[in-house]
C-alpha atoms as a PDB file:
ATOM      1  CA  UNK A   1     135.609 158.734 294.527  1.00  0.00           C
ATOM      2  CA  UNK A   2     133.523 161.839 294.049  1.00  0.00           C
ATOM      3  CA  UNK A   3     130.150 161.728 293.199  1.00  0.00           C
ATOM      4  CA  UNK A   4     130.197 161.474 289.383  1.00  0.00           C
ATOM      5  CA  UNK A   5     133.011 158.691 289.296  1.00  0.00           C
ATOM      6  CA  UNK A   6     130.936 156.708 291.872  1.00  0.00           C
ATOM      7  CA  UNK A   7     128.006 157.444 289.385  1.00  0.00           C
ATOM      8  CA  UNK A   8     129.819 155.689 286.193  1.00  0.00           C
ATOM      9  CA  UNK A   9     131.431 153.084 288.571  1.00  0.00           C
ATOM     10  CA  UNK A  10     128.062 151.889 289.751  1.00  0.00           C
ATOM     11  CA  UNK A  11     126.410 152.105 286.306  1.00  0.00           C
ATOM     12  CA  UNK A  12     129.438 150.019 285.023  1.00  0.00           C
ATOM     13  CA  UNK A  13     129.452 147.382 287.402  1.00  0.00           C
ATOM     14  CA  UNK A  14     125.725 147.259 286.976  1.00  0.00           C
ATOM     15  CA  UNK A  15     126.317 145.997 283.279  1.00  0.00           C
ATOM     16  CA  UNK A  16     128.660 143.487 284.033  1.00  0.00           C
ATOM     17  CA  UNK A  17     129.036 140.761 286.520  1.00  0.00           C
ATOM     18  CA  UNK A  18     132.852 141.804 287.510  1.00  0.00           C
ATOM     19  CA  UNK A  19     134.748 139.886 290.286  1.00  0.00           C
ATOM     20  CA  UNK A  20     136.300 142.240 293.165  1.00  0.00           C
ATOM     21  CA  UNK A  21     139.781 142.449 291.681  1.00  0.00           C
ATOM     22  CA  UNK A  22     138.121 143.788 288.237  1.00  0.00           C
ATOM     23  CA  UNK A  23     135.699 146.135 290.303  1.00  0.00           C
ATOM     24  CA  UNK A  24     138.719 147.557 292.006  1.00  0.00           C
ATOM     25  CA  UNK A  25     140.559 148.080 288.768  1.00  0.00           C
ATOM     26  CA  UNK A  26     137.883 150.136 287.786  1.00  0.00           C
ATOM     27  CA  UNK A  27     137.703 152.014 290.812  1.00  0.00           C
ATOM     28  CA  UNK A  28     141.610 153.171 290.791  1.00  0.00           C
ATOM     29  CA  UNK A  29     141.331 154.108 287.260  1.00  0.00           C
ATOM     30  CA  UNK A  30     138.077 156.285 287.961  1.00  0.00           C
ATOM     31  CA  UNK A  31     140.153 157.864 290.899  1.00  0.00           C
ATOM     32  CA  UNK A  32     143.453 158.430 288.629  1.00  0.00           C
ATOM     33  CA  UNK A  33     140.823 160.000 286.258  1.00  0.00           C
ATOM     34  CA  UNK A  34     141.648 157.359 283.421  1.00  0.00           C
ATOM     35  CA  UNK A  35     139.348 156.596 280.374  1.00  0.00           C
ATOM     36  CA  UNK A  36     138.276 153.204 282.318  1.00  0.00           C
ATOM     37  CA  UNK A  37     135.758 152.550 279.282  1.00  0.00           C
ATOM     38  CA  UNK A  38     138.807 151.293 277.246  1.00  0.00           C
ATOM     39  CA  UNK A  39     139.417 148.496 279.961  1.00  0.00           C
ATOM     40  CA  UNK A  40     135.845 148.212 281.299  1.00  0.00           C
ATOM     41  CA  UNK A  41     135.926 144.283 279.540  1.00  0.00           C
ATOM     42  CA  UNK A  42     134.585 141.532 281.349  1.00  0.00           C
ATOM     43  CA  UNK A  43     136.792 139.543 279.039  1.00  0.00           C
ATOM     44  CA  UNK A  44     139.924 140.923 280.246  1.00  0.00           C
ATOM     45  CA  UNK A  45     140.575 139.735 283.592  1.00  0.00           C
ATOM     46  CA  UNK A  46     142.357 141.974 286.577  1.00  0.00           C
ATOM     47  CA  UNK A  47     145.791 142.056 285.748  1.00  0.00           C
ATOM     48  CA  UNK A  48     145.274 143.114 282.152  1.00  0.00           C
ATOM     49  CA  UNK A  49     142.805 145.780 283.437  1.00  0.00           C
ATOM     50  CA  UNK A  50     145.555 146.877 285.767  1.00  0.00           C
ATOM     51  CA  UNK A  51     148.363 147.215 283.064  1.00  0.00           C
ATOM     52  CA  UNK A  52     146.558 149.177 280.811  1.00  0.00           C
ATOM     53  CA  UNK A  53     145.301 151.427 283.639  1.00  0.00           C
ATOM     54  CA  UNK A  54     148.337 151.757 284.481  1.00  0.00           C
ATOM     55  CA  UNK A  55     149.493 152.475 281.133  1.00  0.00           C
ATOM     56  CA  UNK A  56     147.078 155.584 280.603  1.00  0.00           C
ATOM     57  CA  UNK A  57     148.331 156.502 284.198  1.00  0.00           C
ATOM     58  CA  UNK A  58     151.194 157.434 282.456  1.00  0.00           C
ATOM     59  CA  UNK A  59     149.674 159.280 279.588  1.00  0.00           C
ATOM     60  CA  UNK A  60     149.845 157.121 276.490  1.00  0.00           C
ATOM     61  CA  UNK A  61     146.933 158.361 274.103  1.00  0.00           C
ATOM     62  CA  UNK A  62     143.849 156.553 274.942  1.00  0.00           C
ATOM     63  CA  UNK A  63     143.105 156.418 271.479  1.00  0.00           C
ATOM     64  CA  UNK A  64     146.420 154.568 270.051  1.00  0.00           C
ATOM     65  CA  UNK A  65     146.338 152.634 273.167  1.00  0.00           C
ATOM     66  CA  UNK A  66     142.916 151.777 272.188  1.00  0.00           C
ATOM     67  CA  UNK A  67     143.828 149.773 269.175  1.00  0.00           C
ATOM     68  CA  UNK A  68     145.830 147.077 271.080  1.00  0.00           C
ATOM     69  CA  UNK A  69     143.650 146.678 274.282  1.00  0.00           C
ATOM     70  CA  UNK A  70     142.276 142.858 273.455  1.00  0.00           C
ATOM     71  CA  UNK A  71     141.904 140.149 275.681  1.00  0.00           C
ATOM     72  CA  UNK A  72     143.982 137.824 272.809  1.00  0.00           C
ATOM     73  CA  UNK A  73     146.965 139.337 274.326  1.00  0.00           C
ATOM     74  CA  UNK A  74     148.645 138.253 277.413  1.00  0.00           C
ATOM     75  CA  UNK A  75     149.934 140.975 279.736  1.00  0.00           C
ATOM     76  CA  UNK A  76     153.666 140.634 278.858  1.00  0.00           C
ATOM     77  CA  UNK A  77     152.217 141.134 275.228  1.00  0.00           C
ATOM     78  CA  UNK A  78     150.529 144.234 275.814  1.00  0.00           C
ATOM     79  CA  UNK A  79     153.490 145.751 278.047  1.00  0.00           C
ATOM     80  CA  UNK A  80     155.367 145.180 275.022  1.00  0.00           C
ATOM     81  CA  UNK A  81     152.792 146.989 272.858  1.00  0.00           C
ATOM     82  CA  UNK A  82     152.446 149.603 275.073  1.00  0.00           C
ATOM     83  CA  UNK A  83     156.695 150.210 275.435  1.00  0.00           C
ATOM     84  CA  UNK A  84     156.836 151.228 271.533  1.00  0.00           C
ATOM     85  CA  UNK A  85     154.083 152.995 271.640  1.00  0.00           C
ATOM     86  CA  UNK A  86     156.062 155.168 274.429  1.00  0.00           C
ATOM     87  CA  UNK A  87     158.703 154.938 272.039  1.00  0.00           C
ATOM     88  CA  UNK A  88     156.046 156.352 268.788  1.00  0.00           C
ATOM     89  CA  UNK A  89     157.434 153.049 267.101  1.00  0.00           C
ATOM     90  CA  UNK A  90     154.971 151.202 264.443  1.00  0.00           C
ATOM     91  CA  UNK A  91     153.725 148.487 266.647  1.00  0.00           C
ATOM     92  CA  UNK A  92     151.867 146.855 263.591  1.00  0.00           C
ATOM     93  CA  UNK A  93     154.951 145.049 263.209  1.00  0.00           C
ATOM     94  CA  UNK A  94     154.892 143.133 265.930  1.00  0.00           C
ATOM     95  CA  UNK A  95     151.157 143.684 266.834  1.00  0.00           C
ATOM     96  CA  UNK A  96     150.372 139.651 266.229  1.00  0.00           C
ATOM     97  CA  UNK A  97     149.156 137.284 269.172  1.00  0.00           C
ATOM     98  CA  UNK A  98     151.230 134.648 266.853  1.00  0.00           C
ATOM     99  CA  UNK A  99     154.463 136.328 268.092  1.00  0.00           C
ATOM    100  CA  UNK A 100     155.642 135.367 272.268  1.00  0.00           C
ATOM    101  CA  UNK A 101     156.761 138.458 274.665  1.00  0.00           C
ATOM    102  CA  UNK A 102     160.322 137.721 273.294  1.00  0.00           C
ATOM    103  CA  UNK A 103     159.533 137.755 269.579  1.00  0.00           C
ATOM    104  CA  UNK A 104     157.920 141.238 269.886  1.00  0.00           C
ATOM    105  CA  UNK A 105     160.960 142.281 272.242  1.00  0.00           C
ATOM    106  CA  UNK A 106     163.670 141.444 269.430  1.00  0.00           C
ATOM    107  CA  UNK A 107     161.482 143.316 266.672  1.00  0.00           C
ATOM    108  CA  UNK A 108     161.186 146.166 268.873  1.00  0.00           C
ATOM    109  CA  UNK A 109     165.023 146.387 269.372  1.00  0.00           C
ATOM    110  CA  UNK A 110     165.345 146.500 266.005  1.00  0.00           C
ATOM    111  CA  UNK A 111     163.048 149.058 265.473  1.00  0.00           C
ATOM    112  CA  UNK A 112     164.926 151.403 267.487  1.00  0.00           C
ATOM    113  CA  UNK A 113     168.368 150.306 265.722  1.00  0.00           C
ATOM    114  CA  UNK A 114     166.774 151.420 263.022  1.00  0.00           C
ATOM    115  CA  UNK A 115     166.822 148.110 260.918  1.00  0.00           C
ATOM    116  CA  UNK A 116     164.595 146.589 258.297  1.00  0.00           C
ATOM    117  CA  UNK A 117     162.135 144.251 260.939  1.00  0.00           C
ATOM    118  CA  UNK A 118     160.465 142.712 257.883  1.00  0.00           C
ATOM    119  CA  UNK A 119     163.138 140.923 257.206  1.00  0.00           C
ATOM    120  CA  UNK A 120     162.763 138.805 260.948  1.00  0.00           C
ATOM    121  CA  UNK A 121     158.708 139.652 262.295  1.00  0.00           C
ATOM    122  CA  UNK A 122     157.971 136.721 260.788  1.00  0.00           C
ATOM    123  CA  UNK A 123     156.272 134.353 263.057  1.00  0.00           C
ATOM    124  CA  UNK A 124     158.390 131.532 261.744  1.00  0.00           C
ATOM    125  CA  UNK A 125     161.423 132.533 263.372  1.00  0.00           C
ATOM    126  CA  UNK A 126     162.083 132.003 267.506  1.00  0.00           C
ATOM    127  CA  UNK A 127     163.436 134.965 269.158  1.00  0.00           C
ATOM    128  CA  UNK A 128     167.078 133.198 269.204  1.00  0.00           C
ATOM    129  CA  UNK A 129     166.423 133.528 265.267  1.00  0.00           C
ATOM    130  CA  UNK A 130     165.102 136.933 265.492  1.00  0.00           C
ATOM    131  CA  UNK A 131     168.206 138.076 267.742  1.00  0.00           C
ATOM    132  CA  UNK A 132     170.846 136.857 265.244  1.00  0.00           C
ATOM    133  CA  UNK A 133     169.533 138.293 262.234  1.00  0.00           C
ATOM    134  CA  UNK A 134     168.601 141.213 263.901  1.00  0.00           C
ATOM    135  CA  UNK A 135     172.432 141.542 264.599  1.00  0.00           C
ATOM    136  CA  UNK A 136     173.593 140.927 261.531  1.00  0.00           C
ATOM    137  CA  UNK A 137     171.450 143.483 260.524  1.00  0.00           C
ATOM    138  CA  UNK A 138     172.801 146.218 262.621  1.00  0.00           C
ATOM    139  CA  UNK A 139     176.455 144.841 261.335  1.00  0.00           C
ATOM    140  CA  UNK A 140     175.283 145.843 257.798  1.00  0.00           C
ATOM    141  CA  UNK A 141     175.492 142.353 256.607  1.00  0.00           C
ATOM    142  CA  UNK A 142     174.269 140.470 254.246  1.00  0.00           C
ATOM    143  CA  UNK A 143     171.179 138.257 256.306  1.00  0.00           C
ATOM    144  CA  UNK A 144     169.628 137.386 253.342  1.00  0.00           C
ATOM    145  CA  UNK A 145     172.209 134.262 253.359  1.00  0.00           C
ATOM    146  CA  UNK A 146     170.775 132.921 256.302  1.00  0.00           C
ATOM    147  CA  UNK A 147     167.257 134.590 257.344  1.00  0.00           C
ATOM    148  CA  UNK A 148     165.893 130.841 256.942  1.00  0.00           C
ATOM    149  CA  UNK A 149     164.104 129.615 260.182  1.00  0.00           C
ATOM    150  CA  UNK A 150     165.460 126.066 258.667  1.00  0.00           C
ATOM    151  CA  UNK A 151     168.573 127.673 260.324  1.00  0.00           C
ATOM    152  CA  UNK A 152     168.839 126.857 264.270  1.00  0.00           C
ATOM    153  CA  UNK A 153     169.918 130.377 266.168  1.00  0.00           C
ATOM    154  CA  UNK A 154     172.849 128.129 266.850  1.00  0.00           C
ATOM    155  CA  UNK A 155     173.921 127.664 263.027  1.00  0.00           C
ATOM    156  CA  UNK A 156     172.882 131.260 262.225  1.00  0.00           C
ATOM    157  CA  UNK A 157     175.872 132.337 265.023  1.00  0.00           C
ATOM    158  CA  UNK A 158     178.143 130.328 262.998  1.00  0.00           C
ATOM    159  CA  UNK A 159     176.972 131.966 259.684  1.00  0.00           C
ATOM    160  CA  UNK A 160     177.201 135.436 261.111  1.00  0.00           C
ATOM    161  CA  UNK A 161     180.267 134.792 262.635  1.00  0.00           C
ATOM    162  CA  UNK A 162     181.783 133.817 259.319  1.00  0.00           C
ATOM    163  CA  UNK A 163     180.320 136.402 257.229  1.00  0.00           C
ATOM    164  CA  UNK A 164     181.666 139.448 260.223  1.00  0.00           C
ATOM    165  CA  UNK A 165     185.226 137.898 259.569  1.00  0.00           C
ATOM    166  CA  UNK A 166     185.340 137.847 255.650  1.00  0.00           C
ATOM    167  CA  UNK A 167     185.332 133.857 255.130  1.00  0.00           C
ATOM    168  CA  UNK A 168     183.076 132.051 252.562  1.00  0.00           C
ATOM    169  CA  UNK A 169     180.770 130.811 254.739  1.00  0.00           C
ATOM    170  CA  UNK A 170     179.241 128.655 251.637  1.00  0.00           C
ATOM    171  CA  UNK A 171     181.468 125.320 252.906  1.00  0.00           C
ATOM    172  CA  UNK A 172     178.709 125.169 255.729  1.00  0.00           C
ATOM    173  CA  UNK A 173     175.953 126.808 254.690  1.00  0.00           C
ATOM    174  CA  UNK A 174     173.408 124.118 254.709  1.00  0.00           C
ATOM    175  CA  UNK A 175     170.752 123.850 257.851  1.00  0.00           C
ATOM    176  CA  UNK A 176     171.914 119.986 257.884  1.00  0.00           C
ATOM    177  CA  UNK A 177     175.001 120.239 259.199  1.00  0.00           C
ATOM    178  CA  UNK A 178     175.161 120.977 262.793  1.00  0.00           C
ATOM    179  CA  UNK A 179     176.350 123.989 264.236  1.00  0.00           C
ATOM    180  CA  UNK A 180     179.217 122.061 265.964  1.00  0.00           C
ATOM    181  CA  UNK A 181     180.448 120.889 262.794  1.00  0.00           C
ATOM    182  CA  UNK A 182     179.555 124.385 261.395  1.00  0.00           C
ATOM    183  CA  UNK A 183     181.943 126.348 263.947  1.00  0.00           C
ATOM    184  CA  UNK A 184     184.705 123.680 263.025  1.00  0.00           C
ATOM    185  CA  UNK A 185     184.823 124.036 259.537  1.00  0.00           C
ATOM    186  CA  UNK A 186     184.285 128.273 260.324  1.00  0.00           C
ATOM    187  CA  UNK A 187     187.508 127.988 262.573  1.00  0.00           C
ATOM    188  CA  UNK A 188     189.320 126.059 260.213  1.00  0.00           C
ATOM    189  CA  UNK A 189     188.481 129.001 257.305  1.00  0.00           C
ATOM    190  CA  UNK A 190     189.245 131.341 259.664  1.00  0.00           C
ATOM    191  CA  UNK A 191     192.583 130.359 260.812  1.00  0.00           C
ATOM    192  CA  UNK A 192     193.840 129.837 256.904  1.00  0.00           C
ATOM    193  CA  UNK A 193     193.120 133.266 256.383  1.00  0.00           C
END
């Protein structure tokens, strides 16, 4: 470190009582000339310190980065943050400590397929959910019929699968029956078509 980044590093540690892993977080971002002040959080512990220096390593704005640098995400959160960001995606989507690593991974796909994400970044649904209305989405179908977490993923394949080949998919449609019984009475449709 030259003398001015060994200046800040000292005055930073100085504040706060980091342990060595954070200290040496700080240190790599001072040397790769990174904004450390947006990670300089005793509150975030090493390995979210290292993914978002290594995040403005790569040159993602400080300041949009900014916004989603909080210790109430876990790592795989923030990577996923930080990917549609890359991507200039609205993040505020899926921005929501609610949603798991997958949720936020199945709104971000639909993001870039360039589908209607309110329909699914709703913490109510799993990521199976997500995935199969997200699909029926970029199938141009109907998902209105069943976007209803009382759905399984498992039932909402059955649905889908009914609505992409034409049948009236009203027989089953009702989260009580299971999706065995669901894919029975949808190949039973299917083959009297």
């Amino acid at each position: 470190m030259n003398k001015e980044q060994l200046l800040i590093y000292n005055e930073l540690i100085s504040k706060y009582n980091f342990k060595e892993e954070q200290k040496e977080q700080i240190k790599l971002g001072l040397e790769n000339n990174v904004n450390v002040s947006i990670y300089t959080n005793p509150k975030f512990d090493w390995k979210q310190m290292k993914q978002i220096r290594l995040e403005l390593e790569k040159g993602l704005n400080p300041v949009e980065i900014s916004k989603y640098v909080n210790p109430i995400y876990s790592i795989p959160q923030m990577y996923e943050l930080f990917r549609g960001l890359e991507r200039n995606l609205d993040v505020t989507y899926y921005a929501n400590p609610e949603f798991n690593t997958n949720q936020m991974i199945e709104i971000r796909y639909g993001m870039l397929g360039g589908v209607n994400v309110t329909i699914y970044a709703k913490p109510e649904f799993n990521e199976f959910q997500m995935q199969e209305i997200r699909l029926g989405l970029e199938s141009n179908i109907d998902v209105s019929i069943y976007a209803n977490p009382e759905f399984d993923y498992r039932q909402m394949v059955q649905i889908l699968k009914g609505l992409e080949n034409n049948i009236d998919v009203t027989t089953y449609l009702n989260p009580t029956i299971e999706w065995e019984e669901m894919e029975q009475i949808r190949l039973e449709l299917e083959s009297k078509k």
